[in-house]
N, C-alpha and C. Protein backbone atom coordinates (compact mmCIF):
# COMPACT_ATOMS: atom_id res chain seq x y z
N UNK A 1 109.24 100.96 -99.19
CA UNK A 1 108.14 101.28 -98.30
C UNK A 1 107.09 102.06 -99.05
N UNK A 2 105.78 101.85 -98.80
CA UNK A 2 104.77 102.33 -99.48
C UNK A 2 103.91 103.42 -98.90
N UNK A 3 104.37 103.74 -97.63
CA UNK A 3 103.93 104.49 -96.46
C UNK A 3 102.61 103.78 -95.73
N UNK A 4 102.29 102.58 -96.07
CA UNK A 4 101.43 102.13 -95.08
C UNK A 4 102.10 101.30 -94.36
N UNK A 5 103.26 100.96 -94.33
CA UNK A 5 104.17 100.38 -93.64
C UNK A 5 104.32 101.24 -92.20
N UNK A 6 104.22 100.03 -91.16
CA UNK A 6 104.18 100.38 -89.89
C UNK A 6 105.71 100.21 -89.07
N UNK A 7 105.81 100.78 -88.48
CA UNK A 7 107.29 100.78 -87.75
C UNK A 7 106.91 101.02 -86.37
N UNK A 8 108.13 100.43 -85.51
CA UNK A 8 107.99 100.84 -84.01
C UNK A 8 108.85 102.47 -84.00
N UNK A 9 107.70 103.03 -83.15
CA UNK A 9 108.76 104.79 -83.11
C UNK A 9 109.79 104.93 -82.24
N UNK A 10 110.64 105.53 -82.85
CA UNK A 10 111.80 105.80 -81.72
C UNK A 10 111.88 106.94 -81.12
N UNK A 11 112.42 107.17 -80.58
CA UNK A 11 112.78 108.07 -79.37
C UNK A 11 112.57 109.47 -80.33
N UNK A 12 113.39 109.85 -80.87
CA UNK A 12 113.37 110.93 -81.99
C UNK A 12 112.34 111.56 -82.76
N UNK A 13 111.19 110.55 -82.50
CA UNK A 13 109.97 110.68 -83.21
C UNK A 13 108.60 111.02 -82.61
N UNK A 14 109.60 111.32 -81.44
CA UNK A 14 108.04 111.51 -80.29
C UNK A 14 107.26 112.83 -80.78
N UNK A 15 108.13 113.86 -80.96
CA UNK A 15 107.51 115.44 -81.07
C UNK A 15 106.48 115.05 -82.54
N UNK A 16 106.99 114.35 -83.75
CA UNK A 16 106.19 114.36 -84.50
C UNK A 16 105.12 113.34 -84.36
N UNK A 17 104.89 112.35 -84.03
CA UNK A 17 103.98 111.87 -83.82
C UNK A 17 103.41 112.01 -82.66
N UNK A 18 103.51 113.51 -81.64
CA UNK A 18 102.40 113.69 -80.71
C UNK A 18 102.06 114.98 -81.64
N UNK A 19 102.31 115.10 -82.54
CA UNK A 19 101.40 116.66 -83.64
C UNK A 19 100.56 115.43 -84.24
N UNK A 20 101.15 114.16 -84.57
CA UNK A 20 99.59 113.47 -85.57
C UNK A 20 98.58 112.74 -84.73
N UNK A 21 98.86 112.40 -83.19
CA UNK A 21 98.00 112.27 -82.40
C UNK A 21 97.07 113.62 -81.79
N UNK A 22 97.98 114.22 -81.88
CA UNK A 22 97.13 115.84 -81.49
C UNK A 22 95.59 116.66 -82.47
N UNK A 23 96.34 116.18 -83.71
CA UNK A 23 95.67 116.48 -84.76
C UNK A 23 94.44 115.45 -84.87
N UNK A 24 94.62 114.38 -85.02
CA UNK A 24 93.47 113.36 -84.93
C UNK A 24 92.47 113.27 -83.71
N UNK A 25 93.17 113.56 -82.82
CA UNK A 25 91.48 114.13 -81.55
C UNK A 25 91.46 115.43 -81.07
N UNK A 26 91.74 116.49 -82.26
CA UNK A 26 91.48 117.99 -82.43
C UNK A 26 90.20 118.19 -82.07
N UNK A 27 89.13 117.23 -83.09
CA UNK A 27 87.84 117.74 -82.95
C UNK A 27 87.26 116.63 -82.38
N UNK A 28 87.69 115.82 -81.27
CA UNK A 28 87.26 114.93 -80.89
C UNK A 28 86.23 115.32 -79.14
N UNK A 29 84.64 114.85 -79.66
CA UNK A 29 84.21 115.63 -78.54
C UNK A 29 84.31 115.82 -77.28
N UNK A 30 84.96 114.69 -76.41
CA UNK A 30 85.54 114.68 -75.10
C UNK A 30 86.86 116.30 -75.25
N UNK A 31 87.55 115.60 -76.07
CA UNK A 31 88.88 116.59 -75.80
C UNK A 31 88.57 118.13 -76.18
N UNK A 32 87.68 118.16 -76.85
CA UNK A 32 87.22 119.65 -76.90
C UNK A 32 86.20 120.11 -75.66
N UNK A 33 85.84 118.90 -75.09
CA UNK A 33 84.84 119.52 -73.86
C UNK A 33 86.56 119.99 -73.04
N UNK A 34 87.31 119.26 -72.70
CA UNK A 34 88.20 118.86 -71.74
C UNK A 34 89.53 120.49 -71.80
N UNK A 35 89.66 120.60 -73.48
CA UNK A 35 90.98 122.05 -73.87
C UNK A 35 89.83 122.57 -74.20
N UNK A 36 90.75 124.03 -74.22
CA UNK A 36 90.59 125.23 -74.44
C UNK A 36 89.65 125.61 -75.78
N UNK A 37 88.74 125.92 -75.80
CA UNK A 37 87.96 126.69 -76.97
C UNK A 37 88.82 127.04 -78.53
N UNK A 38 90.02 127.90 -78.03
CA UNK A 38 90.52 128.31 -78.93
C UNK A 38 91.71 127.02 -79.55
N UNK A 39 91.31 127.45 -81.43
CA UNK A 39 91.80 125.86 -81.63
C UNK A 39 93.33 125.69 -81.31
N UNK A 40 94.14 127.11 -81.57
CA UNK A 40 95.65 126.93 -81.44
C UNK A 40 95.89 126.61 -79.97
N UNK A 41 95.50 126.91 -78.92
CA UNK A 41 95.45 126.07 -77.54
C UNK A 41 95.19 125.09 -77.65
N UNK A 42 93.69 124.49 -78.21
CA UNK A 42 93.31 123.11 -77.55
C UNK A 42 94.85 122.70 -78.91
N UNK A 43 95.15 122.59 -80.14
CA UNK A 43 96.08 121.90 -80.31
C UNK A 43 97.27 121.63 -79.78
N UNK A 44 97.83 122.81 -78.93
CA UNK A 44 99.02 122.96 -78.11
C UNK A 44 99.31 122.43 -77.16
N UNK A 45 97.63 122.17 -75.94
CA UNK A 45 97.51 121.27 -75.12
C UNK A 45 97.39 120.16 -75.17
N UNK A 46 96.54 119.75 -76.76
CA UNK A 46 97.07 118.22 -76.71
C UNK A 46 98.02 117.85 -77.26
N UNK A 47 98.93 118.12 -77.91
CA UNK A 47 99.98 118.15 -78.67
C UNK A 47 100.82 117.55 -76.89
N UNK A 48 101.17 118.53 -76.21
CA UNK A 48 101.43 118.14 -74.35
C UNK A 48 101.37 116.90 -73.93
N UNK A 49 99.68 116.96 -74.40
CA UNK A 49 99.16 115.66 -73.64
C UNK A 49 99.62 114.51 -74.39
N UNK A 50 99.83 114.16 -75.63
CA UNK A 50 99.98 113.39 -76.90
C UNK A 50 101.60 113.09 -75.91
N UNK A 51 102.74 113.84 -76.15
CA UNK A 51 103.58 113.81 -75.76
C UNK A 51 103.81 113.18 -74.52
N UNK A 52 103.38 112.95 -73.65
CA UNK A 52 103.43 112.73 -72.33
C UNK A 52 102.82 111.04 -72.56
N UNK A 53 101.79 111.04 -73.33
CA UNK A 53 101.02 109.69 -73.23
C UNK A 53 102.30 108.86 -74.27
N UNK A 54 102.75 109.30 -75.39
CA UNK A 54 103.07 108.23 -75.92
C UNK A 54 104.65 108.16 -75.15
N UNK A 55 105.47 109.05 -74.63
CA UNK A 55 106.96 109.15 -74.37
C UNK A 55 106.39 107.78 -72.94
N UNK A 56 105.39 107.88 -72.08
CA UNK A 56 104.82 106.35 -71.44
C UNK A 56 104.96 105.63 -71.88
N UNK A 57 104.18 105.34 -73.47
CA UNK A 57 103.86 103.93 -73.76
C UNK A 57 105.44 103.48 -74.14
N UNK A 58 106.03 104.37 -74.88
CA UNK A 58 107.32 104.24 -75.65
C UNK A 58 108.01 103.31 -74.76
N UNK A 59 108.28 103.03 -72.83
CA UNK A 59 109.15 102.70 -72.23
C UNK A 59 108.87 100.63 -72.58
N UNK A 60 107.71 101.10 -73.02
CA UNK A 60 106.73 99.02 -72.88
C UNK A 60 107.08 98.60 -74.75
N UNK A 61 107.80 99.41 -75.60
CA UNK A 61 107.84 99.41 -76.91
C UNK A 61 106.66 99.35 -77.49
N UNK A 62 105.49 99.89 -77.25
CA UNK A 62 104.07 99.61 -77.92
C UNK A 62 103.64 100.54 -78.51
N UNK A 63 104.88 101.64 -79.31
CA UNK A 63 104.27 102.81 -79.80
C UNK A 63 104.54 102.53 -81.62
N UNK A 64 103.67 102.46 -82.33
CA UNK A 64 104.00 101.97 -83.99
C UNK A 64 103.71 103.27 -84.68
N UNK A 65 104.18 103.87 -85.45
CA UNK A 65 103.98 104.89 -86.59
C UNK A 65 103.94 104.47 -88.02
N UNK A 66 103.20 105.09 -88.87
CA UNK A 66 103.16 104.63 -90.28
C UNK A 66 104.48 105.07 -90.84
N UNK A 67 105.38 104.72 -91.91
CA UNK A 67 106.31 104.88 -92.39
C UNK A 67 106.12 106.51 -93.39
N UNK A 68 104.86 106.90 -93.47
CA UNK A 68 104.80 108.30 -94.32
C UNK A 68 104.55 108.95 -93.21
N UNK A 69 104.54 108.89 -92.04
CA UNK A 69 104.30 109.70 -90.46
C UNK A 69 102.23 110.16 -90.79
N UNK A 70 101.75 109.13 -91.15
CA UNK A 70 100.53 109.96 -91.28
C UNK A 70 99.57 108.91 -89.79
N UNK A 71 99.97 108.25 -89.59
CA UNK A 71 99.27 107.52 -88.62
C UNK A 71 100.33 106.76 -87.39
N UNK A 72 99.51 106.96 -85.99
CA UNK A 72 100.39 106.21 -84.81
C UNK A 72 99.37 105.91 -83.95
N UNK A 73 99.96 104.50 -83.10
CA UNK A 73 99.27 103.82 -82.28
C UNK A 73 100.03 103.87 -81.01
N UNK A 74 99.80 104.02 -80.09
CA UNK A 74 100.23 102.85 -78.40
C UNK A 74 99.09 102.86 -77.78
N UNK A 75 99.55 101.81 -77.16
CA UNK A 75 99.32 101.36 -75.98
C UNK A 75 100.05 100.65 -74.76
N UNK A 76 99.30 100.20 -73.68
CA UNK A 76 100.74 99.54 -72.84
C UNK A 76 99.97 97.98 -72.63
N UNK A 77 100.77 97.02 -72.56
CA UNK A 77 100.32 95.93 -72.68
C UNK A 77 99.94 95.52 -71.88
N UNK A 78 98.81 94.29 -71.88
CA UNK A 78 98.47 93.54 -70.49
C UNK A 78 99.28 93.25 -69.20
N UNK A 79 98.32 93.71 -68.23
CA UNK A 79 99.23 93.85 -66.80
C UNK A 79 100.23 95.19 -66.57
N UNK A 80 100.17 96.32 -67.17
CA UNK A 80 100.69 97.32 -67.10
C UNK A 80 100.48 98.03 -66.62
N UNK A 81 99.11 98.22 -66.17
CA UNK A 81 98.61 99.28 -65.76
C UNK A 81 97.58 98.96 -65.03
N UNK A 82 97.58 99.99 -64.03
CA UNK A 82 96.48 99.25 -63.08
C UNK A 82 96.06 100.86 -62.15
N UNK A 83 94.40 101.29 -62.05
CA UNK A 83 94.27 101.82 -61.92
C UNK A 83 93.96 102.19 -60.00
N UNK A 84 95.34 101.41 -58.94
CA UNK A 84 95.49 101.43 -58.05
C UNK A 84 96.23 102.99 -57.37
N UNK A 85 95.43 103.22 -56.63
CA UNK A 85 96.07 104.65 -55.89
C UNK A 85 97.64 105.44 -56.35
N UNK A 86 98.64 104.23 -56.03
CA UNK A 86 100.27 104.36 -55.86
C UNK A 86 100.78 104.62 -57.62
N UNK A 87 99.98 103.18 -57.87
CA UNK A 87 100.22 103.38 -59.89
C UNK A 87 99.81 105.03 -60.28
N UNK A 88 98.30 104.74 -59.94
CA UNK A 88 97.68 106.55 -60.42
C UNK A 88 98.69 107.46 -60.56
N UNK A 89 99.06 107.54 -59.02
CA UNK A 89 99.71 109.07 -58.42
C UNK A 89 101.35 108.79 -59.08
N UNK A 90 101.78 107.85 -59.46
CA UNK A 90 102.95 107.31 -59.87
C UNK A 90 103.06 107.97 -61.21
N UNK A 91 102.20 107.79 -61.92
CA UNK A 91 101.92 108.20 -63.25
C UNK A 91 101.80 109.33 -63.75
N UNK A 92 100.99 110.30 -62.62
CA UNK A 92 100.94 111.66 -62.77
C UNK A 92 102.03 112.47 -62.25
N UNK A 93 102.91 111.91 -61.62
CA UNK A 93 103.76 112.31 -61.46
C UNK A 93 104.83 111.85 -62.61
N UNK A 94 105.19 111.25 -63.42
CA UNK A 94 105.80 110.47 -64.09
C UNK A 94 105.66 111.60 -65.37
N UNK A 95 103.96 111.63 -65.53
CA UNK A 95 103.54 111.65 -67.01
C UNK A 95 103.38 114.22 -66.61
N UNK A 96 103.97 114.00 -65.61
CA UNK A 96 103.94 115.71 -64.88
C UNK A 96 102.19 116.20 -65.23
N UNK A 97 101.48 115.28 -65.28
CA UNK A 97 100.36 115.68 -65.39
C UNK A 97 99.61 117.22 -64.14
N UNK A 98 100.40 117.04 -63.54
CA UNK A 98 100.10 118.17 -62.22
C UNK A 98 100.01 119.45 -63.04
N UNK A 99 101.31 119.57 -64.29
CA UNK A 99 101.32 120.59 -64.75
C UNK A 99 99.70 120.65 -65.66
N UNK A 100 99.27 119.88 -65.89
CA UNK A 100 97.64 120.13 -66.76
C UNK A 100 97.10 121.48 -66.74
N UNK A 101 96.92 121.94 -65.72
CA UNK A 101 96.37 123.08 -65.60
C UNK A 101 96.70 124.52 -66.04
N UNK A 102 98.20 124.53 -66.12
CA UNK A 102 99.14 125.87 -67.42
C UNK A 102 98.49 124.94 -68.81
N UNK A 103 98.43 123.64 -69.14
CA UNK A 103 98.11 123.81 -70.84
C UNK A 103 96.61 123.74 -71.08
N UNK A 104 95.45 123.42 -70.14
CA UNK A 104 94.45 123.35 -70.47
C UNK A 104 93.49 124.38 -69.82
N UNK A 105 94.60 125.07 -68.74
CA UNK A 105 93.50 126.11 -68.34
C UNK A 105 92.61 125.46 -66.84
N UNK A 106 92.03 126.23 -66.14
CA UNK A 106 91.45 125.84 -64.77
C UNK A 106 89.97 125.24 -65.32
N UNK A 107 89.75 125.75 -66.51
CA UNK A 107 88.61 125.47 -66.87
C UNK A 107 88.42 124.37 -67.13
N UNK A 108 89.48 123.73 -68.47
CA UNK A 108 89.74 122.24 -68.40
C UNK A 108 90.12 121.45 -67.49
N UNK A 109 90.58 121.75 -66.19
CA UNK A 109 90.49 120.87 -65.18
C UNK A 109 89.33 120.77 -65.31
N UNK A 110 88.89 121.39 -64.49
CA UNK A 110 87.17 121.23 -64.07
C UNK A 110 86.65 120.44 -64.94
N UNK A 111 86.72 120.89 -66.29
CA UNK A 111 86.10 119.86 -67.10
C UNK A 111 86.30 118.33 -67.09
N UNK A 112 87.86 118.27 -66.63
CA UNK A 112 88.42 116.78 -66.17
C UNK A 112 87.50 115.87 -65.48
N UNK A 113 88.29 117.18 -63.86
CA UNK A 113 87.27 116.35 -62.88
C UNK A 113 85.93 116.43 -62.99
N UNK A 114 85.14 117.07 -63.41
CA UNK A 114 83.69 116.61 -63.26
C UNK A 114 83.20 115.92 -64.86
N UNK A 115 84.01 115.61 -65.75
CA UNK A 115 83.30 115.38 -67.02
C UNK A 115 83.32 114.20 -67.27
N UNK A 116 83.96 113.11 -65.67
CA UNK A 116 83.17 111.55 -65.92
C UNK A 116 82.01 111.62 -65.91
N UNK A 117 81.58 111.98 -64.28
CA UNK A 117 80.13 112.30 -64.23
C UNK A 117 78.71 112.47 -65.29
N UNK A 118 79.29 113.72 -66.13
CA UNK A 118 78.34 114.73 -67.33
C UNK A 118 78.44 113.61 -68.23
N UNK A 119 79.66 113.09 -68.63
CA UNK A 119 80.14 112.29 -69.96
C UNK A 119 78.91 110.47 -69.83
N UNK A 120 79.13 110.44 -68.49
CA UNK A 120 78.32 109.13 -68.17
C UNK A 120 77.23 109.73 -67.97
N UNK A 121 76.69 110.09 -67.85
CA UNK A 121 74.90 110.56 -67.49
C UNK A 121 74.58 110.41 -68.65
N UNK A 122 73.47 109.74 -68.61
CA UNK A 122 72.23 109.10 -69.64
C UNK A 122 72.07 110.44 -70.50
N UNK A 123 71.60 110.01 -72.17
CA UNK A 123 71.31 110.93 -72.84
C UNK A 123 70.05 111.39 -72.36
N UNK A 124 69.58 112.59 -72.89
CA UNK A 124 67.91 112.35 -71.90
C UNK A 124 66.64 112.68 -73.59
């Protein structure tokens, strides 16, 4: 293996590859509008969030890691997901997203809920 070699992740591998998903949208500008200011929070909260999203995708097998752990992908495949009421609330309950608010703070809610809005509004 040369470490660009891709593998499907297993179970065992979740904690480290939600630190290299965490790390890669550290300074990413949504997720810094969304966590905490301070960087060891916003990493901690997404590190959470990383965790929660891929231990999801993991159940559809669509989660791949590089063989040197420096890069990871999921997603969930066509027809998986569907952004209907029951699915939603299914999910957040699933993915304990309720808890959001101990890792990102009341502030990052807010930023949640209102930062489709801000995020879609025309540059001016």
């Amino acid at each position: 293996m040369n470490g660009l070699d891709v593998l499907q992740l297993q179970k065992a591998q979740i904690a480290n590859a939600s630190e290299i998903a965490a790390k890669a949208f550290e300074k990413d500008p949504v997720f810094s509008y969304l966590t905490p200011d301070d960087p060891e929070l916003r990493l901690k909260a997404l590190t959470w969030l990383m965790t929660r999203a891929i231990s999801y995708c993991i159940q559809y097998q669509h989660v791949y890691i590089t063989s040197n752990l420096q890069g990871i992908a999921a997603w969930l495949p066509p027809g998986e997901f569907s952004s209907g009421t029951l699915q939603l609330l299914w999910m957040v309950l699933r993915l304990q997203l309720y808890r959001l608010p101990t890792q990102v703070g009341w502030t990052g809610v807010r930023h949640t809920l209102t930062g489709e809005k801000e995020l879609s509004s025309p540059l001016r």
